[in-house]
Structure formats: structure tokens, C-alpha cells
Protein backbone atom coordinates (compact mmCIF):
# COMPACT_ATOMS: atom_id res chain seq x y z
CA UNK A 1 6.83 -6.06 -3.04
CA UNK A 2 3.85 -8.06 -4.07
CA UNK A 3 0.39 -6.59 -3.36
CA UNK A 4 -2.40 -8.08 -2.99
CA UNK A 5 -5.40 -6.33 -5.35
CA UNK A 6 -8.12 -8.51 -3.49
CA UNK A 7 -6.69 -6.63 -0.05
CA UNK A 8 -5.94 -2.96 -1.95
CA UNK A 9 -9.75 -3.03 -3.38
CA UNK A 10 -11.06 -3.34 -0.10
CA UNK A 11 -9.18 -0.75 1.29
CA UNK A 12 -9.77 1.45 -1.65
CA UNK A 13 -13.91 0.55 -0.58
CA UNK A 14 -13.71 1.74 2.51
CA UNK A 15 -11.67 4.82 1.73
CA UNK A 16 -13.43 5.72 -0.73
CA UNK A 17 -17.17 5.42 1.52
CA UNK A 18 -15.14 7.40 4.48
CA UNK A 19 -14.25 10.23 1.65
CA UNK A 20 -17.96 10.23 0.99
CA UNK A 21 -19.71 9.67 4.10
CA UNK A 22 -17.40 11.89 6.64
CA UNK A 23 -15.72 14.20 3.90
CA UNK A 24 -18.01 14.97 1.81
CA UNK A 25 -16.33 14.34 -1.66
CA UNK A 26 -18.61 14.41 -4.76
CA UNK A 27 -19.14 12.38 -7.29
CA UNK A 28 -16.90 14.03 -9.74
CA UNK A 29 -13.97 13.93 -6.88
CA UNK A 30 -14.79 9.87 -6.04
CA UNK A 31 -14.80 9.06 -9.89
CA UNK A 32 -11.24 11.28 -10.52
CA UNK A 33 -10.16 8.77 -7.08
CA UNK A 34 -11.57 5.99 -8.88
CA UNK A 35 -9.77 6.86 -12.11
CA UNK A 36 -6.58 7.19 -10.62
CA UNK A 37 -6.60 3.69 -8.68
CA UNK A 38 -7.80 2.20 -11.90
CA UNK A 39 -4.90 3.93 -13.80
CA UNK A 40 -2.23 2.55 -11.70
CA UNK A 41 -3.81 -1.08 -11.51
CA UNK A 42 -3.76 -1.27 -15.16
CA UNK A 43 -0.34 0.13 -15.90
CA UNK A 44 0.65 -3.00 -14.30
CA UNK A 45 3.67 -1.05 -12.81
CA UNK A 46 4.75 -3.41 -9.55
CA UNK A 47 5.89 -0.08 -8.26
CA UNK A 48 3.24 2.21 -8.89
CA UNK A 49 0.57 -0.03 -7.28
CA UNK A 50 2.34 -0.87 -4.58
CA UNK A 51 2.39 2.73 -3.67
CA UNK A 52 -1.33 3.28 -4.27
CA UNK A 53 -1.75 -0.31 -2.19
CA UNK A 54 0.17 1.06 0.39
CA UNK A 55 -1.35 4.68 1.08
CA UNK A 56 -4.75 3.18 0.40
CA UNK A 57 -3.72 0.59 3.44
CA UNK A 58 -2.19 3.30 5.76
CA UNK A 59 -5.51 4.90 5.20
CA UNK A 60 -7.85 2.03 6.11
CA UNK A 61 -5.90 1.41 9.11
CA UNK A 62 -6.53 5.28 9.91
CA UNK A 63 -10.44 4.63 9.79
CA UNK A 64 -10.48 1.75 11.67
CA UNK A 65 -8.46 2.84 14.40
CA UNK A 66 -10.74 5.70 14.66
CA UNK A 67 -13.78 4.00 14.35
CA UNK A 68 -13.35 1.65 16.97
CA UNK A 69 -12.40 4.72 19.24
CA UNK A 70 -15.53 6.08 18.43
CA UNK A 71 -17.68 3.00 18.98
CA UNK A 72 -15.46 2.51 22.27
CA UNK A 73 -16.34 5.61 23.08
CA UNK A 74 -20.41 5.47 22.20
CA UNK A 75 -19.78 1.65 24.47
CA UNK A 76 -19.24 3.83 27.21
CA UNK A 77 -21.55 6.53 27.18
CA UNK A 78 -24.16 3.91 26.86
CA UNK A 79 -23.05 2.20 29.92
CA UNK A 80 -23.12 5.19 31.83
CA UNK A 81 -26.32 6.31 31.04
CA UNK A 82 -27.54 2.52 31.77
CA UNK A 83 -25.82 2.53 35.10
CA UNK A 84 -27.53 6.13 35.89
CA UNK A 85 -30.78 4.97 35.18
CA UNK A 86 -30.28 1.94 37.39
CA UNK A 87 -29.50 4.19 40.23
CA UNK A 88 -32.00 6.05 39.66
């Protein structure tokens, strides 16, 4: 499997913001996260950072997914509101 480190970094980024902005991680938990990603890119182990790429990706996808639920969500609650005060 060939990964792509351009494609793995960005998932790592927005991980790594979601562990911090919704789950609270501190700094010394982000920079042990940090070390480990930086561990396997460096060993230069095809296998190794294919598995990192590929958790890191499954986890990206989570976010998304879930943010756009929630923005879908916030969409419609703001349309209802808009509609009530309309009828109102």
C-alpha cells in the first residue's frame, strides 16, 4: 500500500484539533500523539505508516461525518426558528 503523507498529515491535523477541541487532551497527551506519528513516519516502515495513515483516515472520516450531522442538524433548527418567526 502506498500512502500518501500529504493526505495522512491532514488527517493527523484535524484529529489531532478534534482531540483538543471536543476531548480535551493536553498538551503533554497531543505532543506523546505527535511523537508517535512522527516515529512511524521516520522509521520509514511502508507497513507501519500505512497503519497510522489508515486509523488516522478512519478517524477523519469519523469527524466529518459527524460534523456535517451536526451542522445539518444546526441547518435545521435555524430554519425552524426562521419559519416560526415568519408565522408569527
Amino acid at each position: 500500500m502506498t500512502v500518501e503523507l500529504n493526505t495522512m498529515r491532514a488527517d493527523y491535523v484535524l484529529v489531532r484539533r478534534w482531540w483538543k477541541e471536543s476531548e480535551g487532551w493536553t498538551e503533554a497527551d497531543l505532543a506523546e500523539a505527535d511523537r508517535g506519528v512522527k516515529a512511524a513516519v521516520d522509521s520509514n516502515d511502508a507497513e507501519r505508516i500505512a497503519l497510522w495513515a489508515n486509523w488516522l483516515a478512519g478517524m477523519a472520516e469519523e469527524i466529518r461525518r459527524f460534523t456535517s450531522m451536526v451542522h445539518a442538524a444546526e441547518d435545521r433548527m435555524r430554519a425552524a426558528a426562521s419559519a416560526e418567526r415568519q408565522a408569527a
